[in-house]
N, C-alpha and C. Protein backbone atom coordinates (compact mmCIF):
# COMPACT_ATOMS: atom_id res chain seq x y z
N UNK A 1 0.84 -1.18 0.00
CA UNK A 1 0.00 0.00 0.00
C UNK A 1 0.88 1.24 0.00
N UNK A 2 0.57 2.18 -0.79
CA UNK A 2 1.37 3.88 -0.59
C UNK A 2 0.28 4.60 -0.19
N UNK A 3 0.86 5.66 0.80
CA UNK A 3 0.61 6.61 1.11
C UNK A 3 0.67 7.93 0.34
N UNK A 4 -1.12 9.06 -0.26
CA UNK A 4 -0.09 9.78 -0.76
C UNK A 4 -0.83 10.81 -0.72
N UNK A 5 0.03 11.92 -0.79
CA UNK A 5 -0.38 13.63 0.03
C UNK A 5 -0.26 14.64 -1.22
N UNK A 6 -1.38 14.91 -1.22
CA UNK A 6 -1.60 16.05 -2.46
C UNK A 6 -1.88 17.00 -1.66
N UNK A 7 -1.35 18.24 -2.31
CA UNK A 7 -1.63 19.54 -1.90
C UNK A 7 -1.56 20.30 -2.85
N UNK A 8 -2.75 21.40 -2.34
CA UNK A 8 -3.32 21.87 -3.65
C UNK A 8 -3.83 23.75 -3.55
N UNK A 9 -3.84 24.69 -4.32
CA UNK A 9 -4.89 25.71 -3.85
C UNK A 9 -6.18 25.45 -3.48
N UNK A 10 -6.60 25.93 -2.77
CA UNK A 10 -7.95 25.79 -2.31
C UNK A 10 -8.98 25.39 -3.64
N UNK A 11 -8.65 26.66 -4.58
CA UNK A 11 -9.57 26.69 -5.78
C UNK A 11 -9.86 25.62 -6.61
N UNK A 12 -9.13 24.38 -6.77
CA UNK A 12 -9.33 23.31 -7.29
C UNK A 12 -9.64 22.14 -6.44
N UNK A 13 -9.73 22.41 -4.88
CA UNK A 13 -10.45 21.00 -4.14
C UNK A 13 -11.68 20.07 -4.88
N UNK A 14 -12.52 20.53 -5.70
CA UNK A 14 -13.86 20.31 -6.28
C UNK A 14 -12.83 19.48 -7.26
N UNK A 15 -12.12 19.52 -8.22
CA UNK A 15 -11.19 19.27 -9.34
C UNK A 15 -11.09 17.74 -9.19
N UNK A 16 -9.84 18.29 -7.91
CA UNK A 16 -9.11 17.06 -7.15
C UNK A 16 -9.66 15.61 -6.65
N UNK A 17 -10.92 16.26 -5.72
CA UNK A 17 -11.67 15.37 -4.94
C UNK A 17 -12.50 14.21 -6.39
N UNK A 18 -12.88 14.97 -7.33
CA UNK A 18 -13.91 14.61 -8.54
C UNK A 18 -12.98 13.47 -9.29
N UNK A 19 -11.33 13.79 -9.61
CA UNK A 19 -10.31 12.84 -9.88
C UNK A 19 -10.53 11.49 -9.33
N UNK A 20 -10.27 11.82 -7.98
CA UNK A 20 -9.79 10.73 -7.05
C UNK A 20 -11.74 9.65 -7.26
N UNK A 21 -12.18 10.62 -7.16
CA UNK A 21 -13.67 9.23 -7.33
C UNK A 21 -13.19 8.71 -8.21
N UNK A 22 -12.96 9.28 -9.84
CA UNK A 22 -13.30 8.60 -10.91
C UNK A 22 -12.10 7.58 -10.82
N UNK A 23 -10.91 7.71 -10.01
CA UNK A 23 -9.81 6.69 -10.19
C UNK A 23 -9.87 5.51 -8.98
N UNK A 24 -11.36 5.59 -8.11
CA UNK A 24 -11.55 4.86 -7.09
C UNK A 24 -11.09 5.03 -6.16
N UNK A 25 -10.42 6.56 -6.27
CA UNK A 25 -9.77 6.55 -4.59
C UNK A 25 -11.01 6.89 -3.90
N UNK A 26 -11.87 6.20 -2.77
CA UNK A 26 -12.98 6.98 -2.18
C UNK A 26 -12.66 6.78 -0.37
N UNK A 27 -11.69 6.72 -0.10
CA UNK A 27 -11.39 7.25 1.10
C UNK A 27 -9.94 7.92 1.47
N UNK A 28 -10.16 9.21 1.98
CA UNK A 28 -9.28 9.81 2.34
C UNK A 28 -9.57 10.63 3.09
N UNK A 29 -8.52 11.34 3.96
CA UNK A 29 -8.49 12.27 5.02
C UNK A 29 -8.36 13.81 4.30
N UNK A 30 -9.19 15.07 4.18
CA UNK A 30 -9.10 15.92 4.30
C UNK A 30 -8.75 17.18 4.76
N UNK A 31 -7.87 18.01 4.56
CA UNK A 31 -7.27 19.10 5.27
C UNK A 31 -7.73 20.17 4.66
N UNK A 32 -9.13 21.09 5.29
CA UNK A 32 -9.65 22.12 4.47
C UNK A 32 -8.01 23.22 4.13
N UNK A 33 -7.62 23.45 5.19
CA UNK A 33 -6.49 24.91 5.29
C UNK A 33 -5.04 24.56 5.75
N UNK A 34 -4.19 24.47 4.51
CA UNK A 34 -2.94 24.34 4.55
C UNK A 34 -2.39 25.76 4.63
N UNK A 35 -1.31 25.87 4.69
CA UNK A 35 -0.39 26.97 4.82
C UNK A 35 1.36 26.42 4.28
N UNK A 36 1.58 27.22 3.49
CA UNK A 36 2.94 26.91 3.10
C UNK A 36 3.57 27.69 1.89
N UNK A 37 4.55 27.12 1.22
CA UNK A 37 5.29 28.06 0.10
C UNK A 37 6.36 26.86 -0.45
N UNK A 38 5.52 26.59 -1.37
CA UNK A 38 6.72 25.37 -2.44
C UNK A 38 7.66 26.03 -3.03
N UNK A 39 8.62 25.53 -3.71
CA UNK A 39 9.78 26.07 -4.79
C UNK A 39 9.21 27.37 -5.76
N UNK A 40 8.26 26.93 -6.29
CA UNK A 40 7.58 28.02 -6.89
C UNK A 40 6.49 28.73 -6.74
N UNK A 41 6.32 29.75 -7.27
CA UNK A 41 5.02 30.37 -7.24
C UNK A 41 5.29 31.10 -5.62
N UNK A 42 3.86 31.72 -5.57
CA UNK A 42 3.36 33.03 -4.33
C UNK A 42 3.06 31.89 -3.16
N UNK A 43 3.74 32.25 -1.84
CA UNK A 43 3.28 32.09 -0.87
C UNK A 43 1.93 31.74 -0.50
N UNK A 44 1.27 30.89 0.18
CA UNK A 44 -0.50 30.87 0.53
C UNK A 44 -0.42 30.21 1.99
N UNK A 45 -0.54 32.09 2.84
CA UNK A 45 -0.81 31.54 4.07
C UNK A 45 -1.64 32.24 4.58
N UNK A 46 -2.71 32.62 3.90
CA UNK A 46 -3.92 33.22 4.97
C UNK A 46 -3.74 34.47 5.18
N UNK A 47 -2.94 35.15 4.98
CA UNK A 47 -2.51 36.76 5.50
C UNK A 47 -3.06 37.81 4.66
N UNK A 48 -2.87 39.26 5.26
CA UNK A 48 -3.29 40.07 4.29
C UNK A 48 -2.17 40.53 2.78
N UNK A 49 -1.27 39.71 3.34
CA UNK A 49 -0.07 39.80 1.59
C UNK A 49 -0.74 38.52 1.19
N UNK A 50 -0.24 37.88 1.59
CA UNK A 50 -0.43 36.16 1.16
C UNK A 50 -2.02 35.61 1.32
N UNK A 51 -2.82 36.21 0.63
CA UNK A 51 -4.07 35.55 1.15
C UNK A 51 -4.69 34.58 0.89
N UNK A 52 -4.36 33.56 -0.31
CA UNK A 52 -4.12 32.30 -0.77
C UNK A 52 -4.02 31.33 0.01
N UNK A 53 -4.98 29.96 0.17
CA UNK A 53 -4.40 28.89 1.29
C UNK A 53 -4.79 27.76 0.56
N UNK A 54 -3.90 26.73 0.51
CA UNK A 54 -3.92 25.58 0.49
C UNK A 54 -5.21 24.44 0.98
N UNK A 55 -5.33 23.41 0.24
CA UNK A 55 -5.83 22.14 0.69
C UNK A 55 -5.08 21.15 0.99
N UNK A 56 -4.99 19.98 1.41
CA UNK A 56 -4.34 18.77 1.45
C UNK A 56 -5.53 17.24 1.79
N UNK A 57 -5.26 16.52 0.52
CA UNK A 57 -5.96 15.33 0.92
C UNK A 57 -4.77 14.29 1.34
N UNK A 58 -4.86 13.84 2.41
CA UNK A 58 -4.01 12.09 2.29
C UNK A 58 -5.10 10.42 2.30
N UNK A 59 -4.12 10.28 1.31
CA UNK A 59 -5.14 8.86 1.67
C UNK A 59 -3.83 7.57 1.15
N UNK A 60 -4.63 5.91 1.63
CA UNK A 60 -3.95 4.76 1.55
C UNK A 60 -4.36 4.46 0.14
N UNK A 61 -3.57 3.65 -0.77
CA UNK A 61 -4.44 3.24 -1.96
C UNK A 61 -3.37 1.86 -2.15
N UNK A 62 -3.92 1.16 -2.43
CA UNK A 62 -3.06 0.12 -3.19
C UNK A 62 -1.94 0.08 -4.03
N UNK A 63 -0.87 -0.93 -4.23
CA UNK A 63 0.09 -0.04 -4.74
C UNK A 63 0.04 0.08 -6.40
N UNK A 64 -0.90 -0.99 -6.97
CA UNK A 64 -1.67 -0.54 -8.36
C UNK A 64 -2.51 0.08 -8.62
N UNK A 65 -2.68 1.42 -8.20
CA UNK A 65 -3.70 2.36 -8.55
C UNK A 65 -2.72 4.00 -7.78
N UNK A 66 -1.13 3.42 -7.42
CA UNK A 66 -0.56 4.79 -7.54
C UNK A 66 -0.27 5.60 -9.05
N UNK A 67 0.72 4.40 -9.97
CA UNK A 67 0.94 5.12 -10.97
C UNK A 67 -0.39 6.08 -11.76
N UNK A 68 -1.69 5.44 -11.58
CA UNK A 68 -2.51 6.04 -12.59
C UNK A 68 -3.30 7.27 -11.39
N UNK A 69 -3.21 7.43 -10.30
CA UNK A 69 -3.00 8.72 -9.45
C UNK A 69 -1.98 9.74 -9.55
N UNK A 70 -1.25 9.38 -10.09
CA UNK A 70 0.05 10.24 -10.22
C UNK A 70 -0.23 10.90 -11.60
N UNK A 71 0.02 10.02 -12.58
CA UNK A 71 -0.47 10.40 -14.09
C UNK A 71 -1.73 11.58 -13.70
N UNK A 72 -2.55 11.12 -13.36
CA UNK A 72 -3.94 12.28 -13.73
C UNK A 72 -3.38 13.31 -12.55
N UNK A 73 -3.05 13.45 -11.13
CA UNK A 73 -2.24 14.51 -10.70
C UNK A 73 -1.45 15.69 -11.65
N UNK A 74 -0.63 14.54 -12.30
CA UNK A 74 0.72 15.57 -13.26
C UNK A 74 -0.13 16.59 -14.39
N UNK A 75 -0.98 15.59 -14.80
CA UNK A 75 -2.20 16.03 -16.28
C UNK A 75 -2.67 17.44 -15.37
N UNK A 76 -3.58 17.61 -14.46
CA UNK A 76 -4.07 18.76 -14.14
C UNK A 76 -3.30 19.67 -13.42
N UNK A 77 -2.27 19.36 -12.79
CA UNK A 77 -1.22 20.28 -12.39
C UNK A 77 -0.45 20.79 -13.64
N UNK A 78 -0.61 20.37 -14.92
CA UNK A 78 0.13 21.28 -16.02
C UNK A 78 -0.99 21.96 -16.59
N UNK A 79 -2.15 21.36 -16.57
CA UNK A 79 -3.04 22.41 -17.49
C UNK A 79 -3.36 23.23 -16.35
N UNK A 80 -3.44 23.31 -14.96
CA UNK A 80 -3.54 23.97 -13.82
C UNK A 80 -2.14 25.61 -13.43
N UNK A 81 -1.30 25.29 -14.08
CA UNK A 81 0.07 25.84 -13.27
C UNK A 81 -0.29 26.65 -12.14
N UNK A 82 -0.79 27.32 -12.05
CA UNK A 82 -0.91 28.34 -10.95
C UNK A 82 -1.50 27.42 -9.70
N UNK A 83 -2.31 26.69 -9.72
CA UNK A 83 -2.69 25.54 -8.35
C UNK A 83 -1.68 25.06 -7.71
N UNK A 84 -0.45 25.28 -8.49
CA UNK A 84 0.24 24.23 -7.87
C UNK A 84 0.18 22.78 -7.13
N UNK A 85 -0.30 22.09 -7.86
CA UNK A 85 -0.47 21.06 -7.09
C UNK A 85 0.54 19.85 -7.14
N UNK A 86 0.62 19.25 -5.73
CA UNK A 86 1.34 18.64 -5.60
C UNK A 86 1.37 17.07 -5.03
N UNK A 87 1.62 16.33 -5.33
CA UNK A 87 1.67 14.62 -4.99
C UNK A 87 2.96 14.09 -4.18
N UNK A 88 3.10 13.72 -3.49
CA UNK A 88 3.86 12.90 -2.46
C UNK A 88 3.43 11.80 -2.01
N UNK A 89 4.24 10.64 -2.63
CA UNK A 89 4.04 9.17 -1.96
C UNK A 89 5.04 8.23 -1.13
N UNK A 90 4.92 7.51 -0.21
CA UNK A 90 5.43 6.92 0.46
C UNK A 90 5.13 5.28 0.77
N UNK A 91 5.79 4.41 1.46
CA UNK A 91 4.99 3.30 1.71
C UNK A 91 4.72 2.77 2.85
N UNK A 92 3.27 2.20 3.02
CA UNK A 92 2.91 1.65 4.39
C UNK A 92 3.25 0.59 4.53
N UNK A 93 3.77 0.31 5.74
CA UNK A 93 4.23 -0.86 6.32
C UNK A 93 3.35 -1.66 6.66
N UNK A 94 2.30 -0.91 7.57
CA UNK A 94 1.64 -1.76 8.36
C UNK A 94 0.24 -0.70 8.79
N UNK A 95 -0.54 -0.97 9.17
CA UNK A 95 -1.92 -0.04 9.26
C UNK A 95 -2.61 -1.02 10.86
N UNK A 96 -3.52 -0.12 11.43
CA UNK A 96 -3.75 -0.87 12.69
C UNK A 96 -4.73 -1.76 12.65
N UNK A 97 -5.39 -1.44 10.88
CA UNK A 97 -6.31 -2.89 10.76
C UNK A 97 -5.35 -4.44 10.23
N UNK A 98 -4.24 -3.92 10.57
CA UNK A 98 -2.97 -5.16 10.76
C UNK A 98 -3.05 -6.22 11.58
N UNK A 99 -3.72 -5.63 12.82
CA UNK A 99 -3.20 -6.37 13.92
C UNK A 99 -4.54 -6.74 14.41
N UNK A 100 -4.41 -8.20 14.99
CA UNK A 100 -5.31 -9.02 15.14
C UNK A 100 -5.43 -9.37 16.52
């Protein structure tokens, strides 16, 4: 299983969330209000300069249904540029519906 953390402008949560159905991701954890500043682009932290804020979904998915999460990620983060959005994956070891 991977773990994996998209973050996004606010303005495309509707986008994002609509992706992840159609690719079967249908559970994940939601983060209405991120705050941060990637490599590129304007700052988004809520302020009166920076008034821009972030989303973040994480969720578990199998590890055949990362590559084609990633693919449709990359697809709307280029026709997107300004969303910046972003994908980060990792792998689970173990989950607490592990243990018996």
């Amino acid at each position: 299983m991977k773990a994996v953390l998209l973050i996004y402008n606010q303005s495309v949560s509707e986008q994002i969330k609509y992706i992840l159905e159609r690719l079967g991701v249908n559970a994940y954890t939601m983060l209405d209000t991120v705050k941060g500043k990637g490599n590129v682009g304007e700052p988004r932290l809520g302020t009166h300069t920076w008034p821009e804020l972030n989303s973040a979904i994480l969720t578990v998915i199998p590890d055949d249904q990362l590559d084609n999460v990633m693919t449709a990620i990359n697809k709307i983060d280029k026709i997107n540029e300004e969303a910046g959005i972003k994908a980060f994956a990792w792998d689970i070891l173990k989950t607490s519906d592990d243990i018996s």
